[in-house]
Every structure is written in C-alpha cells, then in structure tokens.
Protein backbone atom coordinates (compact mmCIF):
# COMPACT_ATOMS: atom_id res chain seq x y z
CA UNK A 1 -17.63 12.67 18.91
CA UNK A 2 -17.10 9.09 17.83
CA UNK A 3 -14.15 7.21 19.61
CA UNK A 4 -14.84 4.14 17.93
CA UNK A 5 -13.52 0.79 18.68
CA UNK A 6 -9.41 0.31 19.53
CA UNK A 7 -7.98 -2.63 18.10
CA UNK A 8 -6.46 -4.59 21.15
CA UNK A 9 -2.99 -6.20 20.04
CA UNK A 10 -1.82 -9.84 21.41
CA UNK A 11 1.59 -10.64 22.81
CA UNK A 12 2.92 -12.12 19.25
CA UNK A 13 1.63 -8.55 17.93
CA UNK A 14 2.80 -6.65 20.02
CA UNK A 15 6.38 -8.28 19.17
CA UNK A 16 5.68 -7.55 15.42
CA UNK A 17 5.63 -3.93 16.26
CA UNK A 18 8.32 -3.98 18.34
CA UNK A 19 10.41 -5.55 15.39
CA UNK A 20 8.56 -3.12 12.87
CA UNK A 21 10.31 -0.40 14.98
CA UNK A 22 13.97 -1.62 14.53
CA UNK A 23 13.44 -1.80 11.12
CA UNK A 24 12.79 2.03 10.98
CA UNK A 25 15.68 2.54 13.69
CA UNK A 26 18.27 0.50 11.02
CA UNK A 27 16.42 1.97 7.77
CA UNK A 28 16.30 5.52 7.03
CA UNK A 29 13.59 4.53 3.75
CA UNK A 30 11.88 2.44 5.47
CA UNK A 31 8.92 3.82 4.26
CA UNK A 32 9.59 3.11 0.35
CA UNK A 33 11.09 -0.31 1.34
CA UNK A 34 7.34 -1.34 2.85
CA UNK A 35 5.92 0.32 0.02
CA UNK A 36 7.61 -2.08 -2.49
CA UNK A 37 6.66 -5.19 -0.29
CA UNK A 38 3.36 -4.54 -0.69
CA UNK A 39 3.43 -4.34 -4.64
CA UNK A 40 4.39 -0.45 -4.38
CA UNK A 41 1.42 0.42 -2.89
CA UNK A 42 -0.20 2.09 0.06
CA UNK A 43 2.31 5.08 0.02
CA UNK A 44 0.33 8.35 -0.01
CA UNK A 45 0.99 10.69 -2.62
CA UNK A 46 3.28 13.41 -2.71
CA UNK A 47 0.83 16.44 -1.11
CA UNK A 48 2.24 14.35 2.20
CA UNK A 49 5.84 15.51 3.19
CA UNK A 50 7.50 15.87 5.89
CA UNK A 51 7.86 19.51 7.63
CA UNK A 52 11.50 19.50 8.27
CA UNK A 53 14.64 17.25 7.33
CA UNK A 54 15.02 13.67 9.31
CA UNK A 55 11.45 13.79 10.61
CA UNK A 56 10.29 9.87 11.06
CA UNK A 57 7.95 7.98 13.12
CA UNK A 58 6.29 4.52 13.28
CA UNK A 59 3.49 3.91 15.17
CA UNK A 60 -0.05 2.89 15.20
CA UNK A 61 -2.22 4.78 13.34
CA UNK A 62 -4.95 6.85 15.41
CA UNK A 63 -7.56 8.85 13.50
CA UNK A 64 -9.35 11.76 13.36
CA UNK A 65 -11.52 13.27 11.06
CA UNK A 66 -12.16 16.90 11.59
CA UNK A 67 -15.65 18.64 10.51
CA UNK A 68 -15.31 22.05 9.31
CA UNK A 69 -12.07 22.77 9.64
CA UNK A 70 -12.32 22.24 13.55
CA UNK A 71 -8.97 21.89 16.05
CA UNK A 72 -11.15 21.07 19.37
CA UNK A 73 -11.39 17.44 17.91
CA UNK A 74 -7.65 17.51 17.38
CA UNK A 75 -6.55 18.82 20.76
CA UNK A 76 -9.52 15.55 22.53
CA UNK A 77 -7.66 13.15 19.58
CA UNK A 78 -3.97 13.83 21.61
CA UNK A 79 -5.29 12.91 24.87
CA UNK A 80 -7.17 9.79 23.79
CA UNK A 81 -4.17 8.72 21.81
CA UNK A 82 -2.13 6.03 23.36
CA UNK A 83 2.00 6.31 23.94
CA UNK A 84 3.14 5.35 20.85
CA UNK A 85 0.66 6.61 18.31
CA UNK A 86 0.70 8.58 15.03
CA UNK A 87 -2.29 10.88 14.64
CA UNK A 88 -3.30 10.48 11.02
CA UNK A 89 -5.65 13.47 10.70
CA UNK A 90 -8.39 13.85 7.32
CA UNK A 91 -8.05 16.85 5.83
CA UNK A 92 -10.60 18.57 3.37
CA UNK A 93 -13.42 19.32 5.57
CA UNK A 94 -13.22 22.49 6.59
CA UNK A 95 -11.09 25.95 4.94
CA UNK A 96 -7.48 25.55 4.34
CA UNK A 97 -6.37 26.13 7.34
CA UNK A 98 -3.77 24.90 9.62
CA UNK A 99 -4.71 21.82 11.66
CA UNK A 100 -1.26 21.56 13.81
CA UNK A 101 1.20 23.99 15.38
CA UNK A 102 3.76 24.64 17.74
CA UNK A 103 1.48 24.12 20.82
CA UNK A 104 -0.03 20.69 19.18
CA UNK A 105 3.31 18.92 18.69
CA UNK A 106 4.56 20.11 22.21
CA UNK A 107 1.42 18.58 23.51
CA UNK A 108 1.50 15.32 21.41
CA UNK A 109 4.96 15.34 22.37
CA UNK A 110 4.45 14.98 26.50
CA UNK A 111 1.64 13.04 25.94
CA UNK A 112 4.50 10.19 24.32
CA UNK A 113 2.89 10.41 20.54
CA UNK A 114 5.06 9.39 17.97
CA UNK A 115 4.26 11.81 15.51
CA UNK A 116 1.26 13.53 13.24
CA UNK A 117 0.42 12.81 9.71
CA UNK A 118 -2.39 15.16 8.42
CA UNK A 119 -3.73 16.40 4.85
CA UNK A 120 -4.13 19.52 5.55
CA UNK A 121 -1.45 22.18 6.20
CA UNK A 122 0.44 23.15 9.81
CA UNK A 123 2.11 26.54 10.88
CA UNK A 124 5.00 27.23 13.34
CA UNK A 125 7.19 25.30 10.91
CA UNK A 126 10.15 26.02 12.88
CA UNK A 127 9.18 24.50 16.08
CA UNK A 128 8.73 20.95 14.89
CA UNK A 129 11.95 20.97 14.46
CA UNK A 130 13.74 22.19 17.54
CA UNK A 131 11.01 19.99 19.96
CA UNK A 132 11.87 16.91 17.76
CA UNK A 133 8.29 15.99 16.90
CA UNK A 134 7.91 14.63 13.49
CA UNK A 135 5.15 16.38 10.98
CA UNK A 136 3.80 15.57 7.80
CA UNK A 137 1.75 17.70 6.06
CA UNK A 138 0.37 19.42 2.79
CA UNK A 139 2.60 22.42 3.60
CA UNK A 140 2.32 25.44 5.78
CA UNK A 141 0.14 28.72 6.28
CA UNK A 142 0.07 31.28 8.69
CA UNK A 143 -4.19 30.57 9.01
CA UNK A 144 -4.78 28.81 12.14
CA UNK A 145 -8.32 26.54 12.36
CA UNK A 146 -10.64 27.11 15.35
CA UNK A 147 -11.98 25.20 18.31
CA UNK A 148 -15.25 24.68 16.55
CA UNK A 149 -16.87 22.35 14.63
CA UNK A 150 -16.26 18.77 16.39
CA UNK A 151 -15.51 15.92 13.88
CA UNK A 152 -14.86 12.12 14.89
CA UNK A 153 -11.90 9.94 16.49
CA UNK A 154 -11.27 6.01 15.52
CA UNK A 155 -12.82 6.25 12.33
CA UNK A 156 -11.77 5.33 8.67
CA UNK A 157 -9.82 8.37 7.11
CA UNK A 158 -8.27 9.48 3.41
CA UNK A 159 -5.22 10.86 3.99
CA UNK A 160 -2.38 11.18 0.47
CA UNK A 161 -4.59 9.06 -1.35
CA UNK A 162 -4.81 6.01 1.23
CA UNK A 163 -7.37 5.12 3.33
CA UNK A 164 -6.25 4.46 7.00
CA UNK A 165 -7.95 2.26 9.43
CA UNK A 166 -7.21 2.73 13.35
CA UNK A 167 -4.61 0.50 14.22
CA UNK A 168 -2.56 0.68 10.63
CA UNK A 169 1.07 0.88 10.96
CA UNK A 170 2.88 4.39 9.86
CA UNK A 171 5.48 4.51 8.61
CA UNK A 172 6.86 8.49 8.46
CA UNK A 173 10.23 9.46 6.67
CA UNK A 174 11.57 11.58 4.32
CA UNK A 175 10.77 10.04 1.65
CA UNK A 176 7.01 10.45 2.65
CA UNK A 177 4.30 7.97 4.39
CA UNK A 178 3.26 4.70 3.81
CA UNK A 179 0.06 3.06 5.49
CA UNK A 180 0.88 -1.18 6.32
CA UNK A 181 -2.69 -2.54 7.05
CA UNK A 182 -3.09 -3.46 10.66
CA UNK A 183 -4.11 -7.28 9.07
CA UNK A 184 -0.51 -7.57 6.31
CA UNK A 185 1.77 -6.28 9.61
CA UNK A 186 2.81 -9.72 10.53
CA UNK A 187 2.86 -10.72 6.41
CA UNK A 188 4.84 -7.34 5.23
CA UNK A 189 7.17 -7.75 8.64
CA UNK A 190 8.09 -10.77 6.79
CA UNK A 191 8.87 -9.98 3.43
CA UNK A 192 11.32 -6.68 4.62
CA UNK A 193 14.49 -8.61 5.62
CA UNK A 194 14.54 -9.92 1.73
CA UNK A 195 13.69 -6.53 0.33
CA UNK A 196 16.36 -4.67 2.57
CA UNK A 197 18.82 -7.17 1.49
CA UNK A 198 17.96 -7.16 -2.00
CA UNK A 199 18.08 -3.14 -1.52
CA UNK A 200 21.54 -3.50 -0.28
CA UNK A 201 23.10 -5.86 -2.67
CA UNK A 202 22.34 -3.81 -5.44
CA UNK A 203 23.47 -0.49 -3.80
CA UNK A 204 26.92 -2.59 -3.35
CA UNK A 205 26.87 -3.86 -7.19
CA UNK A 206 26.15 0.15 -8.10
CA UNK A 207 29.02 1.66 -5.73
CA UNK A 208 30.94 -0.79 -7.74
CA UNK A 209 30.76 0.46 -10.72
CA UNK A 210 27.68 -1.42 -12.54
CA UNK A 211 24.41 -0.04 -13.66
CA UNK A 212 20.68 -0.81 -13.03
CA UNK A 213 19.97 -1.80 -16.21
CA UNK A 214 23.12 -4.09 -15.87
CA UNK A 215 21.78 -5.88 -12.79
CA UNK A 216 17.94 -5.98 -14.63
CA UNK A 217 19.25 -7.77 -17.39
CA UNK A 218 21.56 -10.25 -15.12
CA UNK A 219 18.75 -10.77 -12.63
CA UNK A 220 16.63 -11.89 -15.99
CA UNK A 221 19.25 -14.68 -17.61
CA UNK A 222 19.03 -18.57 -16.56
C-alpha cells in the first residue's frame, strides 16, 4: 500500500479551516455556495448523495483507492486518517459492491473522522443515521466487498466526476459534495462572505414578493 505524502498545514492554514468550518456550521448549502465561488465547479455529480437526511461534514480530504473491490485498504485508510478527516474513497475498481457499513462508520466514528465520501455503494443504511456519521454514496446494496485485494492511501482519486487530491477540502451536505482545492482554500474562503450575502439578499427580495428574473434584470441596469 501507498500512504503517500500528507500535506502539513501552517498556523494561518490551519485558521482557514477553522473558519471554513463555521461557514458549514452557519450554512446548511454550503456546499453549492463554494461551488458557485469557484465558477460552479468542482461539485461532483449527482451519483454522490448523501445516505440519510442532514448528513454534512467538512474536512480534509484523505484518499483511498481500492483495487478490486477490496475493504482491507478501507478498514488501514480509518486508522491512518487523522481527527478531522473525510475519507474520499474511488470507486469502480472492483464489483459493485458495498465499500462502507455499519461497522465502518462506527469505526471512523471513534477514530474522530468527519465523515466518508465514496463512489461506490454502502449497506446498513439505517445505522448511519442513528450513530450520526455522515455518508455519501452511489446508493445502497445488500453485497458487502471483501478483505482482499489491497489498493492505495494518499493518492489522487475520481470520485462524482472530480478529481481529489489529499488534503482538498470537503464539503458534504444535502445538496451533495463539492471538492475546494487544498491551493484556492485561502482564495474561495475569501470570496464566501460575498456569495452568502449575495445568497441572502436575494432570498429576502424573493420572500418579498419579487421574482428572479426581476432581480436579473435590476442587477443588469446602470
């Protein structure tokens, strides 16, 4: 197995993702809100969803890339992970079976993870649930993977359409996931404030009484 190389944060970064996290604690769309800061891009497609209603999670982005369908790699992925990480886990290498379960996300769960974004499907839908550990997923099946195989850790993954890079920000909701390169955090930290404002003022104008294409066309004269 390849670990491969951890990015190592300084002090100013590791404010940015303490700030990146009280966004996501004050914004329950976080995720599309990043999205449209970075041109509407780098949200994976819809295959991703969440596996049951207010999952979210933000967190650097730890990867693993199973061969052949394997779940050894996955269980050695939660104990390298750090406090505070989102497993991002490739799909598509293997049969189409479940990657993650009850016994995964109870794991991930002591081990402090924030949650698990994978493109493949998970089982024991239920349970994610009740031990309040947020997955995203293709969608369920009874078919559970096996300990064999191996695959790699720390390495760059295709998850929804979007490459991830160890160290990317996640950010999980229900709206789906979007992938912040670890080298735009600082830029895209930024450019939120405006956008959630902007977000807000015309949610205000709407509960008003006006219409989008209204605002458009207002936003658009001298």
């Amino acid at each position: 197995m390849s670990e491969g190389r951890r990015v190592i944060d300084s002090g100013l970064d590791d404010d940015a993702w303490a700030e990146l996290r009280r966004f996501a604690e004050g914004d329950e769309s976080l995720s599309c809100v990043a999205s449209d800061a970075m041109n509407r891009s780098r949200g994976m497609d819809a295959s991703i969803a969440p596996m049951w209603s207010g999952a979210r999670c933000v967190g650097r982005a730890f990867t693993v890339r199973p061969l052949d369908g394997d779940l050894g790699v996955v269980f050695e992925a939660i104990d390298r992970a750090e406090s505070g990480d989102v497993l991002v886990i490739e799909g598509g290498h293997g049969p189409p079976t479940a990657l993650w379960g009850e016994n995964t996300s109870l794991s991930a769960r002591n081990r402090g993870l924030a949650g698990v974004v994978l493109g493949a499907p998970c089982r024991d839908r239920s349970a994610h649930p009740r031990l309040g550990f947020p997955v995203f997923a293709t969608g369920t099946t009874p078919r559970g993977a096996l300990a064999v195989g191996g695959g790699e850790t720390q390495v760059s993954v295709t998850v929804g359409g979007v490459v991830v890079r160890p160290g990317d920000a996640v950010i999980a909701d229900e709206n789906g996931v979007t992938i912040v390169p670890h080298a735009r955090l600082t830029e895209v930290l930024a450019a939120l404030p405006a956008a959630l404002q902007r977000d807000r003022d015309t949610q205000r104008a709407l509960a008003a009484g006006g219409t989008i294409g209204a605002l458009r066309r207002e936003a658009r004269e001298p």
